[in-house]
Protein backbone atom coordinates (compact mmCIF):
# COMPACT_ATOMS: atom_id res chain seq x y z
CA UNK A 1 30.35 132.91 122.04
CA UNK A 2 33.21 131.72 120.08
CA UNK A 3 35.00 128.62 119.59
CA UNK A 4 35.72 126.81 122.28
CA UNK A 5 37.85 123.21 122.80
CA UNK A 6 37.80 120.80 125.76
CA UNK A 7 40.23 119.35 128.00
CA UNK A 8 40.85 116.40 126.32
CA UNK A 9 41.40 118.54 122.92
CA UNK A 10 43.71 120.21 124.32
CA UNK A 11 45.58 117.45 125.83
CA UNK A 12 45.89 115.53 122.31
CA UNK A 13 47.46 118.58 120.32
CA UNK A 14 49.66 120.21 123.47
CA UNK A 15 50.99 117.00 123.94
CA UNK A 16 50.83 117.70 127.69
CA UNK A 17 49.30 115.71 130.19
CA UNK A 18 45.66 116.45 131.50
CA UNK A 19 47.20 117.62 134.60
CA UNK A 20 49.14 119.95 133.26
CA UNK A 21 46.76 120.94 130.93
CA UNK A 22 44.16 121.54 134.17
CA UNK A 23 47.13 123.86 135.61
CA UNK A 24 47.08 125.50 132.48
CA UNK A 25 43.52 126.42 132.81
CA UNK A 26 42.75 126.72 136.29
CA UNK A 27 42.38 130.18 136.06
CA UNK A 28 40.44 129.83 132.40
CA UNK A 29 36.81 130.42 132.75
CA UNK A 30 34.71 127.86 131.71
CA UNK A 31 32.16 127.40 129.19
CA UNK A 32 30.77 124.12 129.90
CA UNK A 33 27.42 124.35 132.49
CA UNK A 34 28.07 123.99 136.09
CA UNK A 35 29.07 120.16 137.30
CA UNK A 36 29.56 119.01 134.09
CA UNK A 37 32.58 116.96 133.89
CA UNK A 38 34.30 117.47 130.59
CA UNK A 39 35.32 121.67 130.40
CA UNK A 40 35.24 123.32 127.71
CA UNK A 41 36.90 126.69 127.21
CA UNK A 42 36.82 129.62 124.77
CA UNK A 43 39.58 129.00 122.23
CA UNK A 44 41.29 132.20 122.55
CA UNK A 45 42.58 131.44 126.20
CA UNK A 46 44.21 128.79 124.90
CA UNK A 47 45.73 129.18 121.20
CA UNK A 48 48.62 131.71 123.17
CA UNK A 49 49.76 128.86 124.90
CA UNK A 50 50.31 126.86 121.99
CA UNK A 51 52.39 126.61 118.86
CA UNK A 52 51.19 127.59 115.43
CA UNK A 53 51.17 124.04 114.53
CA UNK A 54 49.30 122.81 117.77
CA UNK A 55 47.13 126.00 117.15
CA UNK A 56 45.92 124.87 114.18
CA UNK A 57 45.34 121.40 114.53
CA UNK A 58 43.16 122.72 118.06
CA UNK A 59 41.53 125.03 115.35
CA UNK A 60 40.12 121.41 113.38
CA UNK A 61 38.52 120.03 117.13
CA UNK A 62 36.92 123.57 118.19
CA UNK A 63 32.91 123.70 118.05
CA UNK A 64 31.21 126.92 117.43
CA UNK A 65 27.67 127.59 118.93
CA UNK A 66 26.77 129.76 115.70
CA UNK A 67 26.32 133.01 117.90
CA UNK A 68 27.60 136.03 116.34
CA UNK A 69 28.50 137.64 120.27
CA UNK A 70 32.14 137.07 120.42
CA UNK A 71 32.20 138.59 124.02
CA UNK A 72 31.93 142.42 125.60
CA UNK A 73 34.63 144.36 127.53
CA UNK A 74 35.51 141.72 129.34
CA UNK A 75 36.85 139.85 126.17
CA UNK A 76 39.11 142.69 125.39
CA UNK A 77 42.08 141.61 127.14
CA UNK A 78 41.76 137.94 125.84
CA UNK A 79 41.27 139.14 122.62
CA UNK A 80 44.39 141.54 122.33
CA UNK A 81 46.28 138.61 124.35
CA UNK A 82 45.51 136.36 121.49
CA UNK A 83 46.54 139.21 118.69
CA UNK A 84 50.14 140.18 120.76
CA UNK A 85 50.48 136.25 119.84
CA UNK A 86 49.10 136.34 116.35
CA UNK A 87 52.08 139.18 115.84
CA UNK A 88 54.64 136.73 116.51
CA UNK A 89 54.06 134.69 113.44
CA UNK A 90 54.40 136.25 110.30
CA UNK A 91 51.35 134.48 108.34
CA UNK A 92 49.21 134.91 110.86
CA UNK A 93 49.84 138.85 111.26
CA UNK A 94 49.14 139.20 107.45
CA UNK A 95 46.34 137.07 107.56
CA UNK A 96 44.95 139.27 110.31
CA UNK A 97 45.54 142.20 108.29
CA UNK A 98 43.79 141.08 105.48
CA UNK A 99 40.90 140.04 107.74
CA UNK A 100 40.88 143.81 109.33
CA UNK A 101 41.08 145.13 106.23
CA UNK A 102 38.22 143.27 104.41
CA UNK A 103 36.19 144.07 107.25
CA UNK A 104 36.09 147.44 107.61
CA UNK A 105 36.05 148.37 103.98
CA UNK A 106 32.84 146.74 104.03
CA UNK A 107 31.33 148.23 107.34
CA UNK A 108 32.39 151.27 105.72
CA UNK A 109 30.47 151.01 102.42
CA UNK A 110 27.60 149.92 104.34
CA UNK A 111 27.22 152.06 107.77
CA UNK A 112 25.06 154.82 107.35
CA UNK A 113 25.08 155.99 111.13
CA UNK A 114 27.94 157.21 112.88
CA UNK A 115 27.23 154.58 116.58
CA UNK A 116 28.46 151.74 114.14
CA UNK A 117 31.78 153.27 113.47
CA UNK A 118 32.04 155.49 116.60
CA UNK A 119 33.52 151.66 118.34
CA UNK A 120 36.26 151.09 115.72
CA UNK A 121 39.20 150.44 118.21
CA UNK A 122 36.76 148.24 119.82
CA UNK A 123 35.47 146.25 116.78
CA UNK A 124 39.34 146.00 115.43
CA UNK A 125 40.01 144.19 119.04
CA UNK A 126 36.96 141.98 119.19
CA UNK A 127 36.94 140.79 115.56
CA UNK A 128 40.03 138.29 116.26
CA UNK A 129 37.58 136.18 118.41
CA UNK A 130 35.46 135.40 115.89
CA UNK A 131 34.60 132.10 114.84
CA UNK A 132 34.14 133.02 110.99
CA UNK A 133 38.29 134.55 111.24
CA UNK A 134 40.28 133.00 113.29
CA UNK A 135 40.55 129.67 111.58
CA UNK A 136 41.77 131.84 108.19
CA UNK A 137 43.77 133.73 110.95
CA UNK A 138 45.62 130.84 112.46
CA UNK A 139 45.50 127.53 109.51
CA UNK A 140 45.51 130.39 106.25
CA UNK A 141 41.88 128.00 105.78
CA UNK A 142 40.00 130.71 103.65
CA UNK A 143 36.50 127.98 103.34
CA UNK A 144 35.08 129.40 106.64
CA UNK A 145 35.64 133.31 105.64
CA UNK A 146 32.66 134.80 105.64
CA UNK A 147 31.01 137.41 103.00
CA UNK A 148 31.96 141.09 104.43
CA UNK A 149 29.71 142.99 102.81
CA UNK A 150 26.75 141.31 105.15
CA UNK A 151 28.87 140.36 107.72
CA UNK A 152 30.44 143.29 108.79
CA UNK A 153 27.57 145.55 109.99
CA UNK A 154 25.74 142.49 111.67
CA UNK A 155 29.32 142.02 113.75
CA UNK A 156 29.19 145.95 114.46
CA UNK A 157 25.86 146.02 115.18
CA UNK A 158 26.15 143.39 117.84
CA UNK A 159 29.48 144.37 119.72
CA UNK A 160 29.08 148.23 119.29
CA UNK A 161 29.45 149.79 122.89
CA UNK A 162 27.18 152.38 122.16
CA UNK A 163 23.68 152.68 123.45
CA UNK A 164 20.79 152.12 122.21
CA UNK A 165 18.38 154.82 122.08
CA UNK A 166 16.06 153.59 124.73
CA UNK A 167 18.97 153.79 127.18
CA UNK A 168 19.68 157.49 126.20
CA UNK A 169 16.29 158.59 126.77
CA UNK A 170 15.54 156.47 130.03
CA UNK A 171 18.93 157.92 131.31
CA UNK A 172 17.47 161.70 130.61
């Protein structure tokens, strides 16, 4: 997972009303467990919605879950939502750069198989969601940045599209 934020965080940096804020996120999906009454939702639904000001104080009141999965193909679309936003502010899209730029010089001095980088399109995408970047993304925070060199293949590793070898051979 990723970050994720609540209702009521929401409501106290949007400045919005909970109803509104509910409208806003009717068609969010939910993180919270079935029936429970506070929501909670994955950040990156949200942050477009906001201002880069109201982004980043949301940023302060999200809780990460400490998994590295940041989401599969179905977080693609969020994710390049959230970077066609990103672009829009200046800091932010050098910020993102950097971030990009970090992270594959350091999958690249470390991948020794060609699955890892065969998903680099994919990994560029994804890597916005993550919980380690997108506070340094959005607030310029760098605390939080994690160390590429051992980040960068675990990240791969885990949201690489490619399959495992098991799958190729029970597939034959």
């Amino acid at each position: 997972m990723t970050l994720t934020v609540s209702t009521a965080d929401v409501v106290a940096v949007s400045g919005k009303t909970q109803t509104t804020v509910l409208r806003w996120t009717a068609d969010v999906p939910k993180t919270s467990p079935p029936g429970a009454r506070a929501h909670r939702y994955n950040i990156a639904h949200i942050l477009p919605r906001l201002s880069p000001d109201q982004a980043a104080a949301l940023i302060e009141r999200a809780q990460d879950d400490g998994s590295l999965w940041v989401g599969g193909d179905d977080m693609l679309p969020v994710a390049e939502r959230l970077c066609a936003w990103i672009a829009q502010h200046p800091g932010m899209v050098t910020r993102l750069h950097a971030v990009r730029v970090s992270f594959f010089n350091a999958l690249a001095s470390t991948v020794r198989t060609g699955l890892l980088v065969s998903d680099t399109e994919r990994l560029r995408v994804l890597l916005v969601l993550s919980p380690h970047v997108l506070p340094f993304i959005v607030t310029g925070d760098k605390r939080g940045l994690p160390d590429f060199s051992r980040y960068a293949q675990a990240f791969a590793v885990v949201h690489t599209a490619a399959p495992y070898e098991s799958e190729l051979l029970s597939a034959a």
